[in-house]
Protein backbone atom coordinates (compact mmCIF):
# COMPACT_ATOMS: atom_id res chain seq x y z
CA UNK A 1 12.24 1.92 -4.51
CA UNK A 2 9.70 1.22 -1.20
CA UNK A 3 11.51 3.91 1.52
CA UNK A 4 11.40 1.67 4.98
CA UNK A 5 11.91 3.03 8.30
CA UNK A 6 12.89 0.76 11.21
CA UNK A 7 12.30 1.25 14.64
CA UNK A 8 12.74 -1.00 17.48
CA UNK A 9 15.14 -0.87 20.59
CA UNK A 10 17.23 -3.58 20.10
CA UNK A 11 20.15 -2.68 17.61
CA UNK A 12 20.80 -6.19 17.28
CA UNK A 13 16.99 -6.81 15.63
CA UNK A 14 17.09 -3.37 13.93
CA UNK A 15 20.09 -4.69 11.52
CA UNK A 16 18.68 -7.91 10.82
CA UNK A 17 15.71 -6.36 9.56
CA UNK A 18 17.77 -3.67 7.39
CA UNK A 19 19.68 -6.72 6.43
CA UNK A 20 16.89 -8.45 5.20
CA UNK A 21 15.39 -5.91 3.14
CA UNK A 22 18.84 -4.85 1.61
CA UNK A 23 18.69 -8.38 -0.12
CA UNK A 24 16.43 -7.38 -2.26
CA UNK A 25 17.00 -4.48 -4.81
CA UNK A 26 13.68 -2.65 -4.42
CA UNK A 27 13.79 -1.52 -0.60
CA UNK A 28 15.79 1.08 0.75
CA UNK A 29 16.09 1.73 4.24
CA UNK A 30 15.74 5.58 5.15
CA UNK A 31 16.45 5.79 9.02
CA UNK A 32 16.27 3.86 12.21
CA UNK A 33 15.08 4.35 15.64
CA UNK A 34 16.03 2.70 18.84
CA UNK A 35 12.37 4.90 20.47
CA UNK A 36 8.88 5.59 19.62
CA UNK A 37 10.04 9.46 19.92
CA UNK A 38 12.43 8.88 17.53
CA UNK A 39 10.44 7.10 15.60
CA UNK A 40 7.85 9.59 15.08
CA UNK A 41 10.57 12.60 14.51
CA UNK A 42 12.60 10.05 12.00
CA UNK A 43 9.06 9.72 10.01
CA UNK A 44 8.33 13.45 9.76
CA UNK A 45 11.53 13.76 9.01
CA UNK A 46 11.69 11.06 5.90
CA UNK A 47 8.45 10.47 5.64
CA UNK A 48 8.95 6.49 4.11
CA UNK A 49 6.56 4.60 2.17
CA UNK A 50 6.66 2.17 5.37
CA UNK A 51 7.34 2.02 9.27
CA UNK A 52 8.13 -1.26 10.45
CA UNK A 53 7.56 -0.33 14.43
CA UNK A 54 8.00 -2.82 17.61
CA UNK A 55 5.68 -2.68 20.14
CA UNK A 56 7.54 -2.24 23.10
CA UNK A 57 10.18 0.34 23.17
CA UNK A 58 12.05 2.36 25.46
CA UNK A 59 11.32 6.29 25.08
CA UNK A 60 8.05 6.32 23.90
CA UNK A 61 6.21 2.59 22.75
CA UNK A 62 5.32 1.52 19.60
CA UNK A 63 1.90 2.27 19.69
CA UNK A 64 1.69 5.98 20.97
CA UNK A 65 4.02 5.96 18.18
CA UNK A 66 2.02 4.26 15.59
CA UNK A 67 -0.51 6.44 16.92
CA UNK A 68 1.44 9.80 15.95
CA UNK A 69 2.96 8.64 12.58
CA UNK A 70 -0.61 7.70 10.99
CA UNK A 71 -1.93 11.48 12.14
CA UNK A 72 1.05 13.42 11.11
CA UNK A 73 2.38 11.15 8.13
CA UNK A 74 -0.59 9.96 6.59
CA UNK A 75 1.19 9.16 3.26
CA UNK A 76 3.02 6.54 5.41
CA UNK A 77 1.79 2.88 5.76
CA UNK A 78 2.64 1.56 9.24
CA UNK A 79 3.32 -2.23 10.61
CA UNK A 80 3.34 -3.47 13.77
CA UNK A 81 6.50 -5.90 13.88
CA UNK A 82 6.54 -7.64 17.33
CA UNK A 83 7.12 -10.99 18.43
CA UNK A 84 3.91 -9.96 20.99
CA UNK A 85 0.54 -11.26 19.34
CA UNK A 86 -1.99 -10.50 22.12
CA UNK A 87 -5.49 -9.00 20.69
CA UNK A 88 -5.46 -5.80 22.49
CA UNK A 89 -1.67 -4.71 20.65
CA UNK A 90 -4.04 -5.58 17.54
CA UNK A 91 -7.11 -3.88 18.24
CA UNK A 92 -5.62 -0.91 19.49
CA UNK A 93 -3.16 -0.46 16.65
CA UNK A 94 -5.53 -0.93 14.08
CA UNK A 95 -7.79 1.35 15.56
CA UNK A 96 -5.48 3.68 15.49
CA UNK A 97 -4.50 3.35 12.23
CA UNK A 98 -2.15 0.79 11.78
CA UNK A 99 -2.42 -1.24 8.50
CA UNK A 100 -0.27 -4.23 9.03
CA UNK A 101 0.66 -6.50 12.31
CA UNK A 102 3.70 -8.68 11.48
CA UNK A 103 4.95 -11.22 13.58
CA UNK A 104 9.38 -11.37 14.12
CA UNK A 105 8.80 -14.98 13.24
CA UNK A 106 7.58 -14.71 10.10
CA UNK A 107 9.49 -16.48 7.25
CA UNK A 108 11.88 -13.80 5.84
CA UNK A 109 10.33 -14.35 2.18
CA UNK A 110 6.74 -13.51 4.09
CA UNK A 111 8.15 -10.40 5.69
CA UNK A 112 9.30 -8.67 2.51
CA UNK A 113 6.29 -9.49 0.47
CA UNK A 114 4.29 -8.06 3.36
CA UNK A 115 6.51 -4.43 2.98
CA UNK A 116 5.58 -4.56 -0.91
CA UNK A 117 1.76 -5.14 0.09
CA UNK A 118 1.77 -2.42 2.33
CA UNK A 119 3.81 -0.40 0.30
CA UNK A 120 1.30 -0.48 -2.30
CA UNK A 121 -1.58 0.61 -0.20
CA UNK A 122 -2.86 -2.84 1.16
CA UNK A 123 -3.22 -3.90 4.19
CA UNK A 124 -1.46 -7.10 5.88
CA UNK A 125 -1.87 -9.08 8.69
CA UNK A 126 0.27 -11.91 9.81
CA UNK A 127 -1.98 -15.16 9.69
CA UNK A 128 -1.61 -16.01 13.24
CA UNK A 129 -2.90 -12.37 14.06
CA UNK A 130 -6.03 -12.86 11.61
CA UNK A 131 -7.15 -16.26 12.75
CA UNK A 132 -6.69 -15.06 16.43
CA UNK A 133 -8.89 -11.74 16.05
CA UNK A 134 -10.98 -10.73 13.22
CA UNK A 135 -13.28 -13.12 14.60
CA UNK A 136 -13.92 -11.64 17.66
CA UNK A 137 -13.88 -8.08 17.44
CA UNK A 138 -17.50 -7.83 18.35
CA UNK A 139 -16.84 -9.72 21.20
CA UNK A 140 -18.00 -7.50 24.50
CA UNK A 141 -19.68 -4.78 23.22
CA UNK A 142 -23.18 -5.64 21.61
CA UNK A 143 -24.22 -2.05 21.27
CA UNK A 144 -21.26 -2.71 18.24
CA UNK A 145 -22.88 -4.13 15.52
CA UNK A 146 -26.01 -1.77 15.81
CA UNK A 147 -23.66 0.93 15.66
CA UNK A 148 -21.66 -0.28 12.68
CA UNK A 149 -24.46 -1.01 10.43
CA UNK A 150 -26.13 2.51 11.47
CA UNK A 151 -22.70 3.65 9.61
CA UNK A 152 -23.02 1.90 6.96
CA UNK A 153 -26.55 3.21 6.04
CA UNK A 154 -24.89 5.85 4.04
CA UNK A 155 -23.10 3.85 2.04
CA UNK A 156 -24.78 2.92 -1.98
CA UNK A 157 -25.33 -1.02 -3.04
CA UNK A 158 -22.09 -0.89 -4.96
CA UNK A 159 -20.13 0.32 -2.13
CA UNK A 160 -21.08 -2.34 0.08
CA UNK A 161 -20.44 -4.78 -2.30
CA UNK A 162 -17.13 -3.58 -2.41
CA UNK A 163 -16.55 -3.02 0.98
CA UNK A 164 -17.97 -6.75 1.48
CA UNK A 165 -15.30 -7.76 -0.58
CA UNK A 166 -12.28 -5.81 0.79
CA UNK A 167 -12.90 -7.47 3.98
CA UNK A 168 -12.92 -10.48 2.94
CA UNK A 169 -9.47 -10.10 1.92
CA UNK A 170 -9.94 -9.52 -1.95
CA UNK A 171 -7.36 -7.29 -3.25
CA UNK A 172 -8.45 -4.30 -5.48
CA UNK A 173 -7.52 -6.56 -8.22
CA UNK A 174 -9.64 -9.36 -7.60
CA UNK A 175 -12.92 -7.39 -6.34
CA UNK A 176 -12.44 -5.78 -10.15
CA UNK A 177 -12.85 -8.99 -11.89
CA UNK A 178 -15.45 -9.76 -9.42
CA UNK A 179 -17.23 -7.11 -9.61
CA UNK A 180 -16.86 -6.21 -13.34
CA UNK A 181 -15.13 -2.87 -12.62
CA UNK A 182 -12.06 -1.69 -13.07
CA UNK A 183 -9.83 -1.09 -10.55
CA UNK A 184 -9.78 1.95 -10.85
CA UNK A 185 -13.18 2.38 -10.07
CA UNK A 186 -12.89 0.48 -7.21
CA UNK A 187 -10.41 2.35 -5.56
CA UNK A 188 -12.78 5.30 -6.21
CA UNK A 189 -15.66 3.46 -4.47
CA UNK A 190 -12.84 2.81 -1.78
CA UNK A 191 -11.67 6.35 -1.76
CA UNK A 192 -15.28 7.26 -1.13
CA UNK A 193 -16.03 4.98 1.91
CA UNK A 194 -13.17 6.59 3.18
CA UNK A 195 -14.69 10.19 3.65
CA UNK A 196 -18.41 8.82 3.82
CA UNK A 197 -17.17 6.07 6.80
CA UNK A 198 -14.93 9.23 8.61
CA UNK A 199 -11.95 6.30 7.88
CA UNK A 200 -8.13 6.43 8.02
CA UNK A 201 -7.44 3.69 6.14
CA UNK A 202 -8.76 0.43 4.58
CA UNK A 203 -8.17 -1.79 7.44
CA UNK A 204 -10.58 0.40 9.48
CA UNK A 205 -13.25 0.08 6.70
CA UNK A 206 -12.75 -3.45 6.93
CA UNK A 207 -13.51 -3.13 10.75
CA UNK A 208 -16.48 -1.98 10.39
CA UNK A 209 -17.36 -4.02 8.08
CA UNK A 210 -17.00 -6.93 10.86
CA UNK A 211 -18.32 -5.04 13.50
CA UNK A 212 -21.60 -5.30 11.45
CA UNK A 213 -21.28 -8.75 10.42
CA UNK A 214 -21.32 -7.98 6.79
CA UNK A 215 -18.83 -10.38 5.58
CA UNK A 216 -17.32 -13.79 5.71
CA UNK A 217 -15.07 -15.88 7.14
CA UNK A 218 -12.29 -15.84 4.24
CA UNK A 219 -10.00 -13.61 6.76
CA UNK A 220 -10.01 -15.67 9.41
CA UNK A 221 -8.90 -19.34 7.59
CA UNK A 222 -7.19 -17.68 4.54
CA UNK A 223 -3.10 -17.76 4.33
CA UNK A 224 -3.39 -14.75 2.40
CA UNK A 225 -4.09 -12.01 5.07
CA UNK A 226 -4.66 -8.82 2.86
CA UNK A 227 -7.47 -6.99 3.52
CA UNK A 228 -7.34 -5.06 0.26
């Protein structure tokens, strides 16, 4: 069963998520908050497979929140889920450690096959959100990309590769077969880039990867916005 916590301040949106994911036999919903506080003492307290958290809250925001629940509950995969798709709610929650940014609009068959992604330690964002800002994260600072491929210096040919891949939006699956692996070795080589890159997640290695222009385009025209 995929363990989903809920938070957002409207009780009237909180149930017709829970009511959503209760159609379908493998989630269970664990707790809800109507505050990023409660949010963040609800996860510590449960500590769920997923956090679907709204932006904007009353007592405490979303993204202080998010912010807390990927330092203290790192076992936990969290999603933004706003109606808001502005770039700097993006940027700053993926920074921070946020691996998914759902929209409230997305078709209800989307939304629960975006929980199972996540829940399975990939990383999702809605395709509005992707076509809107992957490309321009180095937009602003062009000190970026010299400092993202200094990073990446440490990495091995094989890791890049991989990491190439990733953020292009191949699953672990896929970069396997591409890559003649298995995919258990590539989560190794993703495990790896991980510690070597001083990353949270795979969505941040995937930001770096853009930052220094290593990979395609895939992310930003593909319906299928996984960036693992």
């Amino acid at each position: 069963m995929i363990s989903v916590l809920i938070a957002d301040d409207e009780p009237l949106v909180r149930s017709g998520i829970r009511g959503l994911l209760e159609t379908a036999e493998d989630f269970v919903v664990v707790a809800e908050a109507g505050s990023g506080t409660e949010a963040v003492l609800l996860a510590e307290r449960h500590r769920p497979d997923v956090v679907l958290m709204d932006i904007h809250m009353s007592g405490g925001d979303g993204l202080t929140a998010a912010e807390l629940v990927c330092r203290h509950v790192p076992s936990t995969a969290v999603a933004m889920l706003t109606t808001f798709g502005q770039d700097k709610y993006v940027h700053r929650a993926l920074r921070s450690g946020a691996v998914g940014f759902l929209l409230k609009d997305m078709p209800p068959r989307a939304l629960l096959d975006a929980v199972r992604a996540l829940a399975a330690g990939d990383a999702f964002l809605a395709p509005q959100v992707t076509r809107s800002v992957l490309a321009t994260f180095n937009d602003g600072d062009p000190g970026r990309v010299e400092r993202a491929r200094a990073r990446l210096a440490v990495l091995t040919d094989r890791e890049r590769r991989v990491l190439t891949m990733l953020a292009n939006g191949l699953s672990n699956a896929e970069i396997a077969r591409s890559s003649d692996m298995s995919e258990g070795s590539v989560k190794a080589h993703v495990s790896r880039m991980l510690v070597k890159l001083d990353c949270g997640n795979r969505v941040q290695l995937a930001l770096i990867a853009y930052d220094a222009q290593e990979c395609g385009s895939r992310l930003s025209s593909t319906p299928d916005s996984r960036t693992t």
